[in-house]
C-alpha atoms as a PDB file:
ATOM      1  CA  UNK A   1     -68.676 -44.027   2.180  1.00  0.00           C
ATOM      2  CA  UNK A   2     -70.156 -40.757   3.667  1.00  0.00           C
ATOM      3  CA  UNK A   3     -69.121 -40.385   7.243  1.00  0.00           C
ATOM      4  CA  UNK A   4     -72.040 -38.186   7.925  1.00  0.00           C
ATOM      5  CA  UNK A   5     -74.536 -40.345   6.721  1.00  0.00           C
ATOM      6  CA  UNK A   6     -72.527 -43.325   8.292  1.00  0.00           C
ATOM      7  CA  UNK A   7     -73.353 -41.799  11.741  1.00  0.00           C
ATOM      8  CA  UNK A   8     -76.899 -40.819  10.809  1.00  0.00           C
ATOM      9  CA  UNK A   9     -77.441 -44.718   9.633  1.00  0.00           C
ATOM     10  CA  UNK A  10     -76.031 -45.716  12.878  1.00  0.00           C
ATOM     11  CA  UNK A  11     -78.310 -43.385  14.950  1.00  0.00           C
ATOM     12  CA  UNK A  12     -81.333 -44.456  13.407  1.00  0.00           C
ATOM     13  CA  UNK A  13     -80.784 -48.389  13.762  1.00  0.00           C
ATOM     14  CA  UNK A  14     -80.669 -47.781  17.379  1.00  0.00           C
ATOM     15  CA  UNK A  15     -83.149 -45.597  17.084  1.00  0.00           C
ATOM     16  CA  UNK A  16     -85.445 -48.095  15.119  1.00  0.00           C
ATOM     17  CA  UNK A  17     -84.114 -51.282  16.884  1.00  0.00           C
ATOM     18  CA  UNK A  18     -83.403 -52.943  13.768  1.00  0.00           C
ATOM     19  CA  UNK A  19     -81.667 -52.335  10.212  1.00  0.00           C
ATOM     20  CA  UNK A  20     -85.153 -52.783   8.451  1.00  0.00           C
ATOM     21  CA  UNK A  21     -86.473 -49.785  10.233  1.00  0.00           C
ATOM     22  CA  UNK A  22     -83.613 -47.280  10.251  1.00  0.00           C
ATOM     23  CA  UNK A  23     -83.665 -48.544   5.843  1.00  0.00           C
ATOM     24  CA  UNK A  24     -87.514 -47.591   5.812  1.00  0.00           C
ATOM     25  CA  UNK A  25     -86.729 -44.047   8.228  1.00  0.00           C
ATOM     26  CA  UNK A  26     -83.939 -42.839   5.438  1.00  0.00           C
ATOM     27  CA  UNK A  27     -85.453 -44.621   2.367  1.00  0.00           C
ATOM     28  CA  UNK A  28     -82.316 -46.922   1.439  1.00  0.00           C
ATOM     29  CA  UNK A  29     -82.113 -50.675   1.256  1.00  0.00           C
ATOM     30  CA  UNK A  30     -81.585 -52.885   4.081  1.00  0.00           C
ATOM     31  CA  UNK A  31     -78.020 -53.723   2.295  1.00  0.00           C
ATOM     32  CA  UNK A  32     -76.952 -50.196   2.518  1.00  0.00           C
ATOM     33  CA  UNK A  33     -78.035 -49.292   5.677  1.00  0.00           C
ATOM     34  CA  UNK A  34     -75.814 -52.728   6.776  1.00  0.00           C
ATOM     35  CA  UNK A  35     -72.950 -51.838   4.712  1.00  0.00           C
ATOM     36  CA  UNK A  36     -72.735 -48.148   6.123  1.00  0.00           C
ATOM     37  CA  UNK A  37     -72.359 -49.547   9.667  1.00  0.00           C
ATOM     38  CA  UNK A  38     -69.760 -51.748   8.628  1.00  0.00           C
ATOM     39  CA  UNK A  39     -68.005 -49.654   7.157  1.00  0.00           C
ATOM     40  CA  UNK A  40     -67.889 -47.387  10.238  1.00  0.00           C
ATOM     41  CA  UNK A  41     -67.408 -50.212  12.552  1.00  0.00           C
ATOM     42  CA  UNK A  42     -64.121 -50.455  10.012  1.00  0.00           C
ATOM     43  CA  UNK A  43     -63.246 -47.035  10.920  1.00  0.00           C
ATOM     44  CA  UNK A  44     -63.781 -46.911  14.604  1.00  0.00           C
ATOM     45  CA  UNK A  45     -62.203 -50.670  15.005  1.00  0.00           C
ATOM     46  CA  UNK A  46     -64.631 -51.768  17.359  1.00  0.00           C
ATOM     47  CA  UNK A  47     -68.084 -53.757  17.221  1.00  0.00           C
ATOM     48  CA  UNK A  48     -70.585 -50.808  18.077  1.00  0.00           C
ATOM     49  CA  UNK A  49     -73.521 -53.534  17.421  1.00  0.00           C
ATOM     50  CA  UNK A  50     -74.056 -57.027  18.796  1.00  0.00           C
ATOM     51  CA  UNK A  51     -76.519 -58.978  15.712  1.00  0.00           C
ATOM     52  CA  UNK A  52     -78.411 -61.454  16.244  1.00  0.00           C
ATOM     53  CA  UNK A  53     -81.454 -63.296  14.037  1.00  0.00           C
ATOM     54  CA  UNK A  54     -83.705 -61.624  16.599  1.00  0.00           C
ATOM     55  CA  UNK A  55     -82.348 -59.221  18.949  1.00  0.00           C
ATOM     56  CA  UNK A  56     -80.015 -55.864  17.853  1.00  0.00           C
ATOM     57  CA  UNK A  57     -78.057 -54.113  21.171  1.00  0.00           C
ATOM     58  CA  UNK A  58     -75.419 -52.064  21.825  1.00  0.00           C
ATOM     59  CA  UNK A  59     -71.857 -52.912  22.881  1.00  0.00           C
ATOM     60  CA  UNK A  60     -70.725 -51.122  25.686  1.00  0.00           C
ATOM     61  CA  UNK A  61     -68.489 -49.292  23.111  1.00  0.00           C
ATOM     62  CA  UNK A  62     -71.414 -48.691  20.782  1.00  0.00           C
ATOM     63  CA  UNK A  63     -73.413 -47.167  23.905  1.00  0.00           C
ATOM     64  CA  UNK A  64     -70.950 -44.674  24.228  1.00  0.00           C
ATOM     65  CA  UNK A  65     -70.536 -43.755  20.637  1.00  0.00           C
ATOM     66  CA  UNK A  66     -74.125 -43.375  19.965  1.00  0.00           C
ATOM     67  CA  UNK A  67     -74.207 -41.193  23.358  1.00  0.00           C
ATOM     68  CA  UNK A  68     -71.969 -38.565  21.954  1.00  0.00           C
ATOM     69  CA  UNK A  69     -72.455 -39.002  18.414  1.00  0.00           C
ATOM     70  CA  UNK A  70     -76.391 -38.955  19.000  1.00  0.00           C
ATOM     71  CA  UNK A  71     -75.345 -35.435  20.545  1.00  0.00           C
ATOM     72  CA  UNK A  72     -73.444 -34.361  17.746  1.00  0.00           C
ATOM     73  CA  UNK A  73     -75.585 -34.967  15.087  1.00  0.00           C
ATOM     74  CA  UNK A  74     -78.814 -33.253  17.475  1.00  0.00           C
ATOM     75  CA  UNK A  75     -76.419 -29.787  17.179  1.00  0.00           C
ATOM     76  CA  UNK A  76     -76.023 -30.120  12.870  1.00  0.00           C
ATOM     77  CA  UNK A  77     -80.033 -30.974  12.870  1.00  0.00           C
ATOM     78  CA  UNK A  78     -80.539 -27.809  15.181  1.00  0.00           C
ATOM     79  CA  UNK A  79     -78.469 -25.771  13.393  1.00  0.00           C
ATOM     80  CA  UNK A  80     -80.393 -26.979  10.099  1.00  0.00           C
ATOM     81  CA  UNK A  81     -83.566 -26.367  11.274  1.00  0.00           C
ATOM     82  CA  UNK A  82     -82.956 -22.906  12.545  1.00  0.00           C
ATOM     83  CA  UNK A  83     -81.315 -22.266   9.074  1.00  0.00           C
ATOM     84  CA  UNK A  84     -84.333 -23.346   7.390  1.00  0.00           C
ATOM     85  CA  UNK A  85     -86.535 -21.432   9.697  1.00  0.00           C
ATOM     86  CA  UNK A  86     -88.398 -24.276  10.281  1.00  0.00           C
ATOM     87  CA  UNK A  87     -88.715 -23.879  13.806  1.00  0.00           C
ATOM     88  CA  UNK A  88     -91.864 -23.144  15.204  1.00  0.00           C
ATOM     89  CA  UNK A  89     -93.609 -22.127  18.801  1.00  0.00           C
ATOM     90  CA  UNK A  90     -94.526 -25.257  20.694  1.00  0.00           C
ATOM     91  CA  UNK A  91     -98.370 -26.274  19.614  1.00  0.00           C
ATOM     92  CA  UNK A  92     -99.884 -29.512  19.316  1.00  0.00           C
ATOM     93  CA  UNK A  93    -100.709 -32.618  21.391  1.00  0.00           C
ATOM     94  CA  UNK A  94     -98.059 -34.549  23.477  1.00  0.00           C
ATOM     95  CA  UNK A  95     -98.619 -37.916  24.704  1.00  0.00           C
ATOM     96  CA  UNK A  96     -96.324 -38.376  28.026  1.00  0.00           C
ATOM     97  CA  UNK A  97     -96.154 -41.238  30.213  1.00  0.00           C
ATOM     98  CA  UNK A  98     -95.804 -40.816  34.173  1.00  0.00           C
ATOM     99  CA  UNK A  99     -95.431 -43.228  37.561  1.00  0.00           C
ATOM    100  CA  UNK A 100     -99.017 -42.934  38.681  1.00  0.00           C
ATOM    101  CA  UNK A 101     -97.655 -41.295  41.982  1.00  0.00           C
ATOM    102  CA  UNK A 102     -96.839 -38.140  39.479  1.00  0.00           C
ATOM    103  CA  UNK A 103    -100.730 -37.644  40.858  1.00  0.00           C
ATOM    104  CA  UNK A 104     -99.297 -34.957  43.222  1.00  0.00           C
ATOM    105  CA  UNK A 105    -100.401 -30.939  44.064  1.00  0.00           C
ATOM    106  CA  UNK A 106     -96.208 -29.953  43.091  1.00  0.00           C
ATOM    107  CA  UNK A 107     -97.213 -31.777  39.018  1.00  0.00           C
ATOM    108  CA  UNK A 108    -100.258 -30.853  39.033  1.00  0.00           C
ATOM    109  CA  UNK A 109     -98.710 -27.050  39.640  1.00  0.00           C
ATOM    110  CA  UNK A 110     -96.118 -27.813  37.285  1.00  0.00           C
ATOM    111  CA  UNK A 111     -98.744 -28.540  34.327  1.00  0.00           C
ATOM    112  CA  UNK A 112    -100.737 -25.212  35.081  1.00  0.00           C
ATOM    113  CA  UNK A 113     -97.589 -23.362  34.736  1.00  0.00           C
ATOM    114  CA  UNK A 114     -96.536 -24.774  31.466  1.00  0.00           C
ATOM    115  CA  UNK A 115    -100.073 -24.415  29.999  1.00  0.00           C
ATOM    116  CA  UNK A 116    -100.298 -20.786  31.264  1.00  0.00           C
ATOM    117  CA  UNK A 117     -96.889 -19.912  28.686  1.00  0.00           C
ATOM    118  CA  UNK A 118     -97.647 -22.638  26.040  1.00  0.00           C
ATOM    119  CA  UNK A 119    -101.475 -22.724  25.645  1.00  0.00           C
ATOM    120  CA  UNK A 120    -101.458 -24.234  22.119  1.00  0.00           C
ATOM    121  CA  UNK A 121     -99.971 -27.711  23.336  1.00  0.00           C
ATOM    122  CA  UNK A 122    -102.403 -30.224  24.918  1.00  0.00           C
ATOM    123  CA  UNK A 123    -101.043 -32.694  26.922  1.00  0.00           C
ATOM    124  CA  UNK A 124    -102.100 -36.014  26.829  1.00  0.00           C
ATOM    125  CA  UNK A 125    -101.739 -37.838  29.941  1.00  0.00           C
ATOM    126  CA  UNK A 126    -101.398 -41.499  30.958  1.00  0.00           C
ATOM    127  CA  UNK A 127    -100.265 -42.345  34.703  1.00  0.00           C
ATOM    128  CA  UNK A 128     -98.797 -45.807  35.147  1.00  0.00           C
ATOM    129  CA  UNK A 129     -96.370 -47.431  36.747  1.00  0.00           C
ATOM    130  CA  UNK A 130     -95.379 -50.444  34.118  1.00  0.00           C
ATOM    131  CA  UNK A 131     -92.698 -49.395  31.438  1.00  0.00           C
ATOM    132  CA  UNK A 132     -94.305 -48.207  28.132  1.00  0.00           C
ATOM    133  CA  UNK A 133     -92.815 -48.912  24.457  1.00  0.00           C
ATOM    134  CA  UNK A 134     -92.828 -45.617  23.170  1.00  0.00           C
ATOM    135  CA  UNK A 135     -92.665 -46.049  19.410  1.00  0.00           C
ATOM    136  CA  UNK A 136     -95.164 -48.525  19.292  1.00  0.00           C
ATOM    137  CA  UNK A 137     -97.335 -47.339  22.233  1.00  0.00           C
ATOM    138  CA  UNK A 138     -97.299 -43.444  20.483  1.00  0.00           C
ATOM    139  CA  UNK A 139     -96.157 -41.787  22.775  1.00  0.00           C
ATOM    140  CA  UNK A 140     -93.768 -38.565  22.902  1.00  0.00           C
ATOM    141  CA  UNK A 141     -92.315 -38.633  26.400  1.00  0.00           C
ATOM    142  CA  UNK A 142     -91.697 -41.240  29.357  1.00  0.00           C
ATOM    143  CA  UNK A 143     -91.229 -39.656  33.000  1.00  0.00           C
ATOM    144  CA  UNK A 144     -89.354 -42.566  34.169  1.00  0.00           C
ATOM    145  CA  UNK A 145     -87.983 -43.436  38.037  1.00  0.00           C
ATOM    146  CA  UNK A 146     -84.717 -45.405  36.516  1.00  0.00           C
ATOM    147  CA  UNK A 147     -80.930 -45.026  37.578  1.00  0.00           C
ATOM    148  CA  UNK A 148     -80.129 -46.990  34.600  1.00  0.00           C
ATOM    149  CA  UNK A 149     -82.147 -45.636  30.995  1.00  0.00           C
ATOM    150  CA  UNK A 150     -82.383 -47.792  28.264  1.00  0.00           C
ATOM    151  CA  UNK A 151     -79.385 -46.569  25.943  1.00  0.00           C
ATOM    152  CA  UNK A 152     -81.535 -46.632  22.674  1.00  0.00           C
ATOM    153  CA  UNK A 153     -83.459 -44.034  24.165  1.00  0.00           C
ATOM    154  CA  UNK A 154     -82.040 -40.414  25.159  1.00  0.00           C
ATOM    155  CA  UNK A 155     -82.606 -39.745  28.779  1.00  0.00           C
ATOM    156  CA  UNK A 156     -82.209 -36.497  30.695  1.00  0.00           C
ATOM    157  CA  UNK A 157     -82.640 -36.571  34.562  1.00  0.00           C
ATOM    158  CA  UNK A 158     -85.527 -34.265  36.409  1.00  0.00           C
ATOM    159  CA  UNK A 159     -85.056 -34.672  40.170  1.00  0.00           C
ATOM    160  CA  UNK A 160     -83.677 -37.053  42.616  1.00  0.00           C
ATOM    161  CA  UNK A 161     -86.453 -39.267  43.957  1.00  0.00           C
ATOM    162  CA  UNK A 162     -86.251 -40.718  47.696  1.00  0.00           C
ATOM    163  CA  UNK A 163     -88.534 -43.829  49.058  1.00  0.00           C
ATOM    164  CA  UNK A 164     -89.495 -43.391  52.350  1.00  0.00           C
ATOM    165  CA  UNK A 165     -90.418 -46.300  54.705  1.00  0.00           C
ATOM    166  CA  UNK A 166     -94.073 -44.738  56.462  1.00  0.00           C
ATOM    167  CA  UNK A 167     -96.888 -46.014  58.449  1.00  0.00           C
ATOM    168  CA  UNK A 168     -99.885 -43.887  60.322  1.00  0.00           C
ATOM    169  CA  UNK A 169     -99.772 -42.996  63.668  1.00  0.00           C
ATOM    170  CA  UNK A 170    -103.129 -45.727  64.612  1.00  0.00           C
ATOM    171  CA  UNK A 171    -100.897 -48.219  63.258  1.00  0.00           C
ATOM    172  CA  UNK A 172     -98.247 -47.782  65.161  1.00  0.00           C
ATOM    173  CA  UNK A 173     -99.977 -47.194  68.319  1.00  0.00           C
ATOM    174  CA  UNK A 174    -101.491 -50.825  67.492  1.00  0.00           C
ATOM    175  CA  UNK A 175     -98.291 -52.598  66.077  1.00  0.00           C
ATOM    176  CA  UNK A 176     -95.473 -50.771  68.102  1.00  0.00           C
ATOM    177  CA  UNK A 177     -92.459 -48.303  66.473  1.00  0.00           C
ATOM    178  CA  UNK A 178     -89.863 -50.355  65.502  1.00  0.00           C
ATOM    179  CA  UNK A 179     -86.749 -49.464  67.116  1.00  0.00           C
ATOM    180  CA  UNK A 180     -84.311 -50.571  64.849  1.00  0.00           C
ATOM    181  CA  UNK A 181     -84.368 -52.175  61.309  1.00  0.00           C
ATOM    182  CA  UNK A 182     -84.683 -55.705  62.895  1.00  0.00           C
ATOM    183  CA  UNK A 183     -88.088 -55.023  64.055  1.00  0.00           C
ATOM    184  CA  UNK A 184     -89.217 -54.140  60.055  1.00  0.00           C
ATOM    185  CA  UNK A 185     -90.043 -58.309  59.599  1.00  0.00           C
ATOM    186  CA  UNK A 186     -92.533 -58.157  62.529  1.00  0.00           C
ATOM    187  CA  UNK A 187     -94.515 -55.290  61.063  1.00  0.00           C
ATOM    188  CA  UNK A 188     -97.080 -56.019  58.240  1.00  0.00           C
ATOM    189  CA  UNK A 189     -96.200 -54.281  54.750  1.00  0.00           C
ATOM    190  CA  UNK A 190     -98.155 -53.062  51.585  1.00  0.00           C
ATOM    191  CA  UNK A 191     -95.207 -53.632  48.707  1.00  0.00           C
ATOM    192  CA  UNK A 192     -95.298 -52.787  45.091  1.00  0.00           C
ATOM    193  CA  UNK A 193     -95.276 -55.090  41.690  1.00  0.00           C
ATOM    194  CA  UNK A 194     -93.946 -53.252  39.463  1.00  0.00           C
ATOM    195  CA  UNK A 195     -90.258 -53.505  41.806  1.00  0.00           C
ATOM    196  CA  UNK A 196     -88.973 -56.155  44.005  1.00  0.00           C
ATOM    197  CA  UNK A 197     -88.786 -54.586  47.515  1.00  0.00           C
ATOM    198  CA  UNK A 198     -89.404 -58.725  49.221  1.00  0.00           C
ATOM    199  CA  UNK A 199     -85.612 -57.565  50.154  1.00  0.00           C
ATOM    200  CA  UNK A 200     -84.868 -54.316  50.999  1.00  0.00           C
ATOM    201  CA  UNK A 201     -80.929 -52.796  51.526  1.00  0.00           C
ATOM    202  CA  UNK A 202     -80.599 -50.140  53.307  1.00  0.00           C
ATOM    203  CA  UNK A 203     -77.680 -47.630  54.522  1.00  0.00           C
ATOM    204  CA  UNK A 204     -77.477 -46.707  57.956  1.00  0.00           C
ATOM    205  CA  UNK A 205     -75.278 -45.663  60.986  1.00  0.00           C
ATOM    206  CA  UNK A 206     -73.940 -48.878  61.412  1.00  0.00           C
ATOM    207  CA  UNK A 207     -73.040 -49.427  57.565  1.00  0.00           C
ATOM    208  CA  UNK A 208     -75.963 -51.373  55.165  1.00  0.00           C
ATOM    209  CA  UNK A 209     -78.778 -53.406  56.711  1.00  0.00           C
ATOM    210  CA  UNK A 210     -80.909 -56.007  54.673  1.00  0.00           C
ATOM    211  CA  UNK A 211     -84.584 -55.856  55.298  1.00  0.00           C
ATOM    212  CA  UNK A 212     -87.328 -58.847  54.656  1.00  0.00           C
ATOM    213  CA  UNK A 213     -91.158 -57.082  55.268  1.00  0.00           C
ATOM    214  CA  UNK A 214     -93.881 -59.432  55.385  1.00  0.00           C
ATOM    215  CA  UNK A 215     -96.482 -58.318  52.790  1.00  0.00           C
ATOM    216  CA  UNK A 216    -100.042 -58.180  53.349  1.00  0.00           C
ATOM    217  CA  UNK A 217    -100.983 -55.965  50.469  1.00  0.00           C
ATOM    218  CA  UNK A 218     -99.198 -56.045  47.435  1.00  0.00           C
ATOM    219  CA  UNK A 219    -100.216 -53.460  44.282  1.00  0.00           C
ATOM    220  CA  UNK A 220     -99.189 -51.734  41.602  1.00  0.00           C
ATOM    221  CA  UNK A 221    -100.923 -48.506  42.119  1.00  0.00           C
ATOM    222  CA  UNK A 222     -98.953 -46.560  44.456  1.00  0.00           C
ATOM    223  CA  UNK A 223    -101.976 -44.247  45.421  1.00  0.00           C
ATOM    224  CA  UNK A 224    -103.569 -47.008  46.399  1.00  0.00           C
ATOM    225  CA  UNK A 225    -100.623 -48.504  48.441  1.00  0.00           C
ATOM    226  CA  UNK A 226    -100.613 -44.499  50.265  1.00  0.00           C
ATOM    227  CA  UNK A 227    -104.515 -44.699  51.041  1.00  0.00           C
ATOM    228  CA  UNK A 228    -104.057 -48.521  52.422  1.00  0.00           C
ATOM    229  CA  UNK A 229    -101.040 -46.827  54.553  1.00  0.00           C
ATOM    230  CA  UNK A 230    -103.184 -44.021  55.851  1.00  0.00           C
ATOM    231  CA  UNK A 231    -105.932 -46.303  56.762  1.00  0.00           C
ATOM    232  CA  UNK A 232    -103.492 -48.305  58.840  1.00  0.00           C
ATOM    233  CA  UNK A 233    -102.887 -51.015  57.201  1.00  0.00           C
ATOM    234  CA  UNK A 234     -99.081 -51.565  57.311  1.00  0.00           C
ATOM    235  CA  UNK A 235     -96.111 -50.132  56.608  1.00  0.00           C
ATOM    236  CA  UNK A 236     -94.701 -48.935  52.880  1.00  0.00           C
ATOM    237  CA  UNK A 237     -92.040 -47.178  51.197  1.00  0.00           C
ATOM    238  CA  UNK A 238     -93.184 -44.360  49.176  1.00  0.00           C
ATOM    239  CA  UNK A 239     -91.925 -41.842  47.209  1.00  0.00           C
ATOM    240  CA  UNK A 240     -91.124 -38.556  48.598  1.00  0.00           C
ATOM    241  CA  UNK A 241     -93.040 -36.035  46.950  1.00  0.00           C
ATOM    242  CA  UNK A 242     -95.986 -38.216  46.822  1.00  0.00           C
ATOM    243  CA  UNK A 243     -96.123 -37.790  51.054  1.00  0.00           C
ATOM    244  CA  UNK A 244     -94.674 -34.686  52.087  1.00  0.00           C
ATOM    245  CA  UNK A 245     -97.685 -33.108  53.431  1.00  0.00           C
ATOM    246  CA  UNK A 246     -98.740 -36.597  55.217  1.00  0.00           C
ATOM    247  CA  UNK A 247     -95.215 -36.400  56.848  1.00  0.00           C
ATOM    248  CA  UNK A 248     -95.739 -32.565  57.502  1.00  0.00           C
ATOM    249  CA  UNK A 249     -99.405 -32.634  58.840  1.00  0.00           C
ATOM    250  CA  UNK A 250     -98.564 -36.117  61.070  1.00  0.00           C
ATOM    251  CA  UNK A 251    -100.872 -38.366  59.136  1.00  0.00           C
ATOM    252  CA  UNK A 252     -98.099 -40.573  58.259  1.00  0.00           C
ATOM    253  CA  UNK A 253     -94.564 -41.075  60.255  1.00  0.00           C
ATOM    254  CA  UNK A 254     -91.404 -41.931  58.834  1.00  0.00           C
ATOM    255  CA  UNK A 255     -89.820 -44.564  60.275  1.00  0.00           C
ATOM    256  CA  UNK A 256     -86.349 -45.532  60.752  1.00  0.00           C
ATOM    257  CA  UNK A 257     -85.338 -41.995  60.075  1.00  0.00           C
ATOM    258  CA  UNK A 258     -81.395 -42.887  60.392  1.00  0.00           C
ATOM    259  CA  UNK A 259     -81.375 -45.492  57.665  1.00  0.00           C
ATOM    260  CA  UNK A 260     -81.492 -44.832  53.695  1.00  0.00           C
ATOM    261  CA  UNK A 261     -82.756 -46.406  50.708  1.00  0.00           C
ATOM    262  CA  UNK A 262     -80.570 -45.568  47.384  1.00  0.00           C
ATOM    263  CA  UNK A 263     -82.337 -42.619  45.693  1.00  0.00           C
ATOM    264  CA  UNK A 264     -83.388 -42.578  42.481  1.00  0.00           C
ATOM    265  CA  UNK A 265     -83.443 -40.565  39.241  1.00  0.00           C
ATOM    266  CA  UNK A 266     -86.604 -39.564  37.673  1.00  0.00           C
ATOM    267  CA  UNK A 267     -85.665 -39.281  34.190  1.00  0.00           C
ATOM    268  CA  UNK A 268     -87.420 -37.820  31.041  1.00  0.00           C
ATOM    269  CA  UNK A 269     -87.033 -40.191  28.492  1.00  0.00           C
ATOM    270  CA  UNK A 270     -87.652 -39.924  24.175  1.00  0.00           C
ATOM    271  CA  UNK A 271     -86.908 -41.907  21.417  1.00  0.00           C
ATOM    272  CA  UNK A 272     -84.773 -39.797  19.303  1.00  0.00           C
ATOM    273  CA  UNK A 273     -82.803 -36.514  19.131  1.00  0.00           C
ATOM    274  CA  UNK A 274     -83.375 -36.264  15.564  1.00  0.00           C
ATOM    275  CA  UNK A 275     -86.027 -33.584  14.953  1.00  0.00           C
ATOM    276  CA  UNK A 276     -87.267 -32.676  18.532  1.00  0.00           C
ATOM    277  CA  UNK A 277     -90.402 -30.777  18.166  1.00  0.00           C
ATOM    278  CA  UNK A 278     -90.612 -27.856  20.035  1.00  0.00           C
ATOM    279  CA  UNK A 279     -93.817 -29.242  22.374  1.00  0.00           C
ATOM    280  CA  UNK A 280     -91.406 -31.586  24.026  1.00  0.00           C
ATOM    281  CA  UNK A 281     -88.209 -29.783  23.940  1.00  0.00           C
ATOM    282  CA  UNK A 282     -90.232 -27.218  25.466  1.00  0.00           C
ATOM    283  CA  UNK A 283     -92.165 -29.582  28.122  1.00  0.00           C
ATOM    284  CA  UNK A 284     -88.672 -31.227  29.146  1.00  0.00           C
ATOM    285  CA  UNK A 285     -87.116 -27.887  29.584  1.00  0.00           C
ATOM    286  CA  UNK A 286     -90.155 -26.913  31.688  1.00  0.00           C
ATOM    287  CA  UNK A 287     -90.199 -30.446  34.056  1.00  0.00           C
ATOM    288  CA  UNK A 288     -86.340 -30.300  34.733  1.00  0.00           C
ATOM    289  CA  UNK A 289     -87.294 -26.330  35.634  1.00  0.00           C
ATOM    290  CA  UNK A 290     -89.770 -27.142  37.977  1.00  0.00           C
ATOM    291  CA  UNK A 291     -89.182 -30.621  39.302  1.00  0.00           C
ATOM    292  CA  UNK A 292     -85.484 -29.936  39.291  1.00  0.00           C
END
């Protein structure tokens, strides 16, 4: 069978999630598309896919074939499409996905830029912090706080993000500064949905400390879990960029200065290298540029 078309098979299964839908993507039967990853399974001798009546994954094997073959077969597609001259200046509307804490003066900067050199692409959007399906959802692009991206999708990291443990001055003149992590339980805290911080590890002088806060607010919309914080409310960790100017113009403190949560990655996040329109190659290039 044709190698090249093996791998192109195999890309678009993951791609789709399912043989039906990579068979409907390349118009060939479901058969086919099954017997051209069989028959490279055959000639990489190794399971790349774990089947099921229901559910189609990768094997850890498979995740890293598709990672570089996914990146082979982008270059031969690029390399085609400049051929044909079927590239074209970035126009059109992109549907991204963000955190709602993307909300901030530095993205909002960011967006002014990229419409300033690519005025012909409108940008559509939606700020929330639950994990969208992009195929079925229609959208584009994901902006994505993850250090672990879902392998059927390709992922290319932005910018570190940091979580910051805060609380406003009032509050603290009311509640007392803790002095060291064990105080964090006594002190009430505003805590997200969307992630389980009910126990929180962090890394100090002293080697990794597990915190318990007490919730009294818990939300899913970060800007509302900053405004509770500078009403003086409670405590919270929040992202960095979401707070530097609070933590610059002493509306909010940082607290326990000497201890670290794990950063994370904010990742941009599509469903498939094959054909990448030049709207969001150009809008990933920009983010990573800017954020980065």
């Amino acid at each position: 069978m044709d190698g090249l078309l093996g791998l192109k098979v195999f890309r678009e299964v993951v791609d789709a999630g399912s043989f039906a839908g990579a068979a409907e993507r390349l118009g060939l039967s479901a058969a086919m598309t099954s017997k051209h990853i069989a028959a490279l399974e055959r000639r990489v001798g190794a399971r790349l896919l774990n089947r099921t009546s229901r559910h189609l994954s990768l094997t850890e094997v498979g995740a890293r074939y598709h990672a570089q073959a996914a990146g082979a077969l982008e270059l031969l597609d690029q390399a085609e499409a400049e051929l044909l001259g079927t590239q074209d200046r970035p126009r059109g509307l992109l549907r991204v996905t963000a955190p709602v804490w993307a909300a901030t003066p530095r993205f909002a900067r960011m967006l002014v830029d990229y419409h300033a050199r690519y005025p012909e692409v409108v940008i559509d959007l939606r700020l929330e912090n639950r994990k969208v399906d992009l195929a079925s959802e229609g959208f584009d692009l994901a902006l994505r706080v993850t250090n672990d991206p879902a392998p059927s999708l390709v992922a290319r990291p932005v910018c570190p993000i940091r979580l910051l443990l805060v609380a406003a001055p009032a509050y603290l003149d009311r509640a007392g500064r803790p002095a060291g992590p064990d105080d964090i339980a006594r002190l009430d805290a505003i805590l997200p949905t969307y992630v389980d911080m009910s126990s929180v590890t962090l890394t100090g002088p002293a080697g990794p400390v597990k915190l318990r806060p007490r919730a009294v607010l818990k939300t899913d919309d970060t800007l509302l879990a900053l405004r509770a914080v500078q009403a003086g409310l409670g405590i919270a960790w929040l992202p960095d960029v979401l707070i530097v100017d609070d933590l610059a113009d002493g509306r909010l403190e940082r607290l326990l200065p000497d201890h670290e949560h794990r950063p994370f990655m904010l990742h941009a996040l599509w469903a498939s290298r094959r054909f990448m329109p030049p709207k969001l190659r150009s809008f990933v290039d920009f983010a990573v540029a800017a954020l980065g």
